[in-house]
Protein backbone atom coordinates (compact mmCIF):
# COMPACT_ATOMS: atom_id res chain seq x y z
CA UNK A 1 8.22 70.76 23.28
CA UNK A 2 9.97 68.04 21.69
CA UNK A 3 12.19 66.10 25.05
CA UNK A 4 14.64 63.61 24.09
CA UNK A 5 16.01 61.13 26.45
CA UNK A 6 18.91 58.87 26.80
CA UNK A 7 20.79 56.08 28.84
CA UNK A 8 23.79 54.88 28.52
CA UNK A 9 24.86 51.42 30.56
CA UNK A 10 28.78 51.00 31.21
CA UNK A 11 30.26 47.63 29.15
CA UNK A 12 33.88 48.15 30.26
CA UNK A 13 36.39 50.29 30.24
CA UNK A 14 35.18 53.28 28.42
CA UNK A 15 32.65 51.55 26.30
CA UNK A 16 28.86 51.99 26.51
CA UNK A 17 26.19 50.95 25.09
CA UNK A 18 23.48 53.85 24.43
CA UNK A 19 19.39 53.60 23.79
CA UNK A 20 17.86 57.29 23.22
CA UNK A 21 13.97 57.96 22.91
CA UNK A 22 13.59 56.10 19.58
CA UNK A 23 14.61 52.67 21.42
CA UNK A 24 17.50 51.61 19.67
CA UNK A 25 20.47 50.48 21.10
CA UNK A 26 24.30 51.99 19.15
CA UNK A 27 27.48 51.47 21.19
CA UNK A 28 29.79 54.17 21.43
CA UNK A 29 33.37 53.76 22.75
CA UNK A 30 35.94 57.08 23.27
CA UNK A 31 39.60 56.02 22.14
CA UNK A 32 41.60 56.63 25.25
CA UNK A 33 45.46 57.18 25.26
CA UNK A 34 46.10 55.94 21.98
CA UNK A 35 44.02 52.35 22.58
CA UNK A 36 41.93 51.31 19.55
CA UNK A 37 38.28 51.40 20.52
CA UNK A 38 35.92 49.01 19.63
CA UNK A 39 33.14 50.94 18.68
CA UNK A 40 32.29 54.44 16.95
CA UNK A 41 33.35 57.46 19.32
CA UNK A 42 31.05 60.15 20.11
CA UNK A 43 32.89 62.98 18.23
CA UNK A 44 31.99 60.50 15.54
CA UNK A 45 28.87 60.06 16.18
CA UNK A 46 28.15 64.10 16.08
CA UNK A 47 29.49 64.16 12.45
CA UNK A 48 27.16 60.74 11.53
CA UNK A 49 24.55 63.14 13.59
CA UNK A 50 25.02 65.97 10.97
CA UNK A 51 24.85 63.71 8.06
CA UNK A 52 21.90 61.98 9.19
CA UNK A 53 20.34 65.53 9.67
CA UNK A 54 21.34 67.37 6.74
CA UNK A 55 21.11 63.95 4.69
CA UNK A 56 17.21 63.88 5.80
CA UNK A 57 16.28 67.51 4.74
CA UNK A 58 17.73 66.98 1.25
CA UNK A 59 16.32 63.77 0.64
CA UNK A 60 12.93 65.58 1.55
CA UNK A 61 13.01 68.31 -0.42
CA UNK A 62 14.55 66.63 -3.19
CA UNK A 63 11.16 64.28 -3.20
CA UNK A 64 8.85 67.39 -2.41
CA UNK A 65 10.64 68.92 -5.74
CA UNK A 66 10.25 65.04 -7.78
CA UNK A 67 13.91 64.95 -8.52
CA UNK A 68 14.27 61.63 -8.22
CA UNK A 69 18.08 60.34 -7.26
CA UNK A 70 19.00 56.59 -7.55
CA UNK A 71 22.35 57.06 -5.15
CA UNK A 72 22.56 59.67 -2.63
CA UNK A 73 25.79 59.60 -0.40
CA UNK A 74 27.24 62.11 2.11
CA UNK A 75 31.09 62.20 2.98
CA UNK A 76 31.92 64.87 6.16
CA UNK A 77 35.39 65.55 7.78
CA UNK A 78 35.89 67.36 10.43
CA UNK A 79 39.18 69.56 11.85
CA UNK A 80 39.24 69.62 15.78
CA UNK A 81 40.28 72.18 17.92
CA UNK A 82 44.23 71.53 19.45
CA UNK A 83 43.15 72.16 23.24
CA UNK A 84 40.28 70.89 25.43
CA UNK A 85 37.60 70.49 25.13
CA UNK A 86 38.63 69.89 21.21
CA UNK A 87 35.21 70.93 19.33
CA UNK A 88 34.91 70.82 16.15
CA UNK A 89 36.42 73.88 14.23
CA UNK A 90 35.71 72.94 10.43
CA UNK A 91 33.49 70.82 9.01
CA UNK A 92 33.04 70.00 5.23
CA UNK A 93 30.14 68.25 4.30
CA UNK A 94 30.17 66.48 0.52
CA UNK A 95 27.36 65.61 -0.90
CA UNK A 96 27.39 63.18 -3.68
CA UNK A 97 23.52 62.31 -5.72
CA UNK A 98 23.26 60.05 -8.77
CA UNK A 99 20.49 60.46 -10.56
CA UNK A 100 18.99 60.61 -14.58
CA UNK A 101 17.33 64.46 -14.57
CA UNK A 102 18.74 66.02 -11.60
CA UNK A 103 19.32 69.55 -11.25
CA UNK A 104 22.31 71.55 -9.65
CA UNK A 105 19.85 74.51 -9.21
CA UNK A 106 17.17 71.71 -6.80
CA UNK A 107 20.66 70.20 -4.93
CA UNK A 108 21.94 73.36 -4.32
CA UNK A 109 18.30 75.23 -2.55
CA UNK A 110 18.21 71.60 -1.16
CA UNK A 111 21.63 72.11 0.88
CA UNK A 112 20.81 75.92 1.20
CA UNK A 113 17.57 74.81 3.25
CA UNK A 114 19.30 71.96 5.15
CA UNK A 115 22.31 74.11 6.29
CA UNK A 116 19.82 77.11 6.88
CA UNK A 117 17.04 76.49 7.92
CA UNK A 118 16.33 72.89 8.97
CA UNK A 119 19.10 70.72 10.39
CA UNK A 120 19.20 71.42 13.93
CA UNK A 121 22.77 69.87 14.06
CA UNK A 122 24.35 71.92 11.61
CA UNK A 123 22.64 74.76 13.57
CA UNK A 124 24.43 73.59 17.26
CA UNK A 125 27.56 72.91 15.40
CA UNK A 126 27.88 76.34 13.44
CA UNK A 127 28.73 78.20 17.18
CA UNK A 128 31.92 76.26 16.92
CA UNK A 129 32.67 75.19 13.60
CA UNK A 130 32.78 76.78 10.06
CA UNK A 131 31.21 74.23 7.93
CA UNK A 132 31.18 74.09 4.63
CA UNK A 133 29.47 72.41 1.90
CA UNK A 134 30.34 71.18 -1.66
CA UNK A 135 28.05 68.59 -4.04
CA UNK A 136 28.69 65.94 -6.90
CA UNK A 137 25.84 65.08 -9.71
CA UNK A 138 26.50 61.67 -11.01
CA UNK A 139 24.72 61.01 -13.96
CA UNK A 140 22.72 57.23 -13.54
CA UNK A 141 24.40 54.34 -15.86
CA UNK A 142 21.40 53.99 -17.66
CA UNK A 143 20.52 57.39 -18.86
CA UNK A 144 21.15 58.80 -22.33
């Protein structure tokens, strides 16, 4: 079994500062009644929690496949539900690669895999949201 911890100390108001299993600190803040917070909030922190996932699993099978990418970027938005406890109802996740020789046919069984089979996020999220994916291949500056 894989147990994950975590412990959050109160800094003020409604600001915390977090340190889960892998020992680093992240301060999370939730925006209450309109007030600007001063740190990311945790509905935020899911969707940086999906890209950080998903982000991981095509990396990884990117490498296992040697299709090497010189810029890999994810962009995610998410659409919240109107009443409490306001989940997440739609998620689109964009992924954007740069690389010389890379091919739409490895980035798309990438994603596939990711969104299927391995990112546990996207799996806990998909019982409330629909989420969706898209992709961009940039091709590097310096190839021919």
């Amino acid at each position: 079994m894989d147990k994950k911890e975590a412990a959050l100390h109160h800094v003020k108001a409604f600001a915390f500062l977090a340190k889960a299993s892998s020992n680093h600190w992240v301060a999370v803040e939730s925006m209450h009644h309109g007030e600007p917070a001063a740190a990311t909030g945790p509905m935020e922190l899911v969707l940086v929690a999906l890209g950080g996932c998903t982000g991981a699993d095509v990396a990884n099978i990117l490498e296992k496949k040697r299709a090497a990418f010189t810029r890999f970027e994810i962009n995610i938005s998410g659409e919240r539900a109107e009443t409490h406890p306001k989940v997440f109802t739609k998620i689109h996740i964009e992924y954007i690669l740069e690389g010389k020789d890379l091919r739409a046919s490895d980035v798309e069984q990438a994603i596939e895999l990711s969104q299927s089979t391995y990112c546990s996020v996207s799996a806990m999220l998909k019982k409330t949201a629909e989420i969706t994916c898209s992709y961009k291949l940039l091709k590097s500056p310096d190839a021919q």
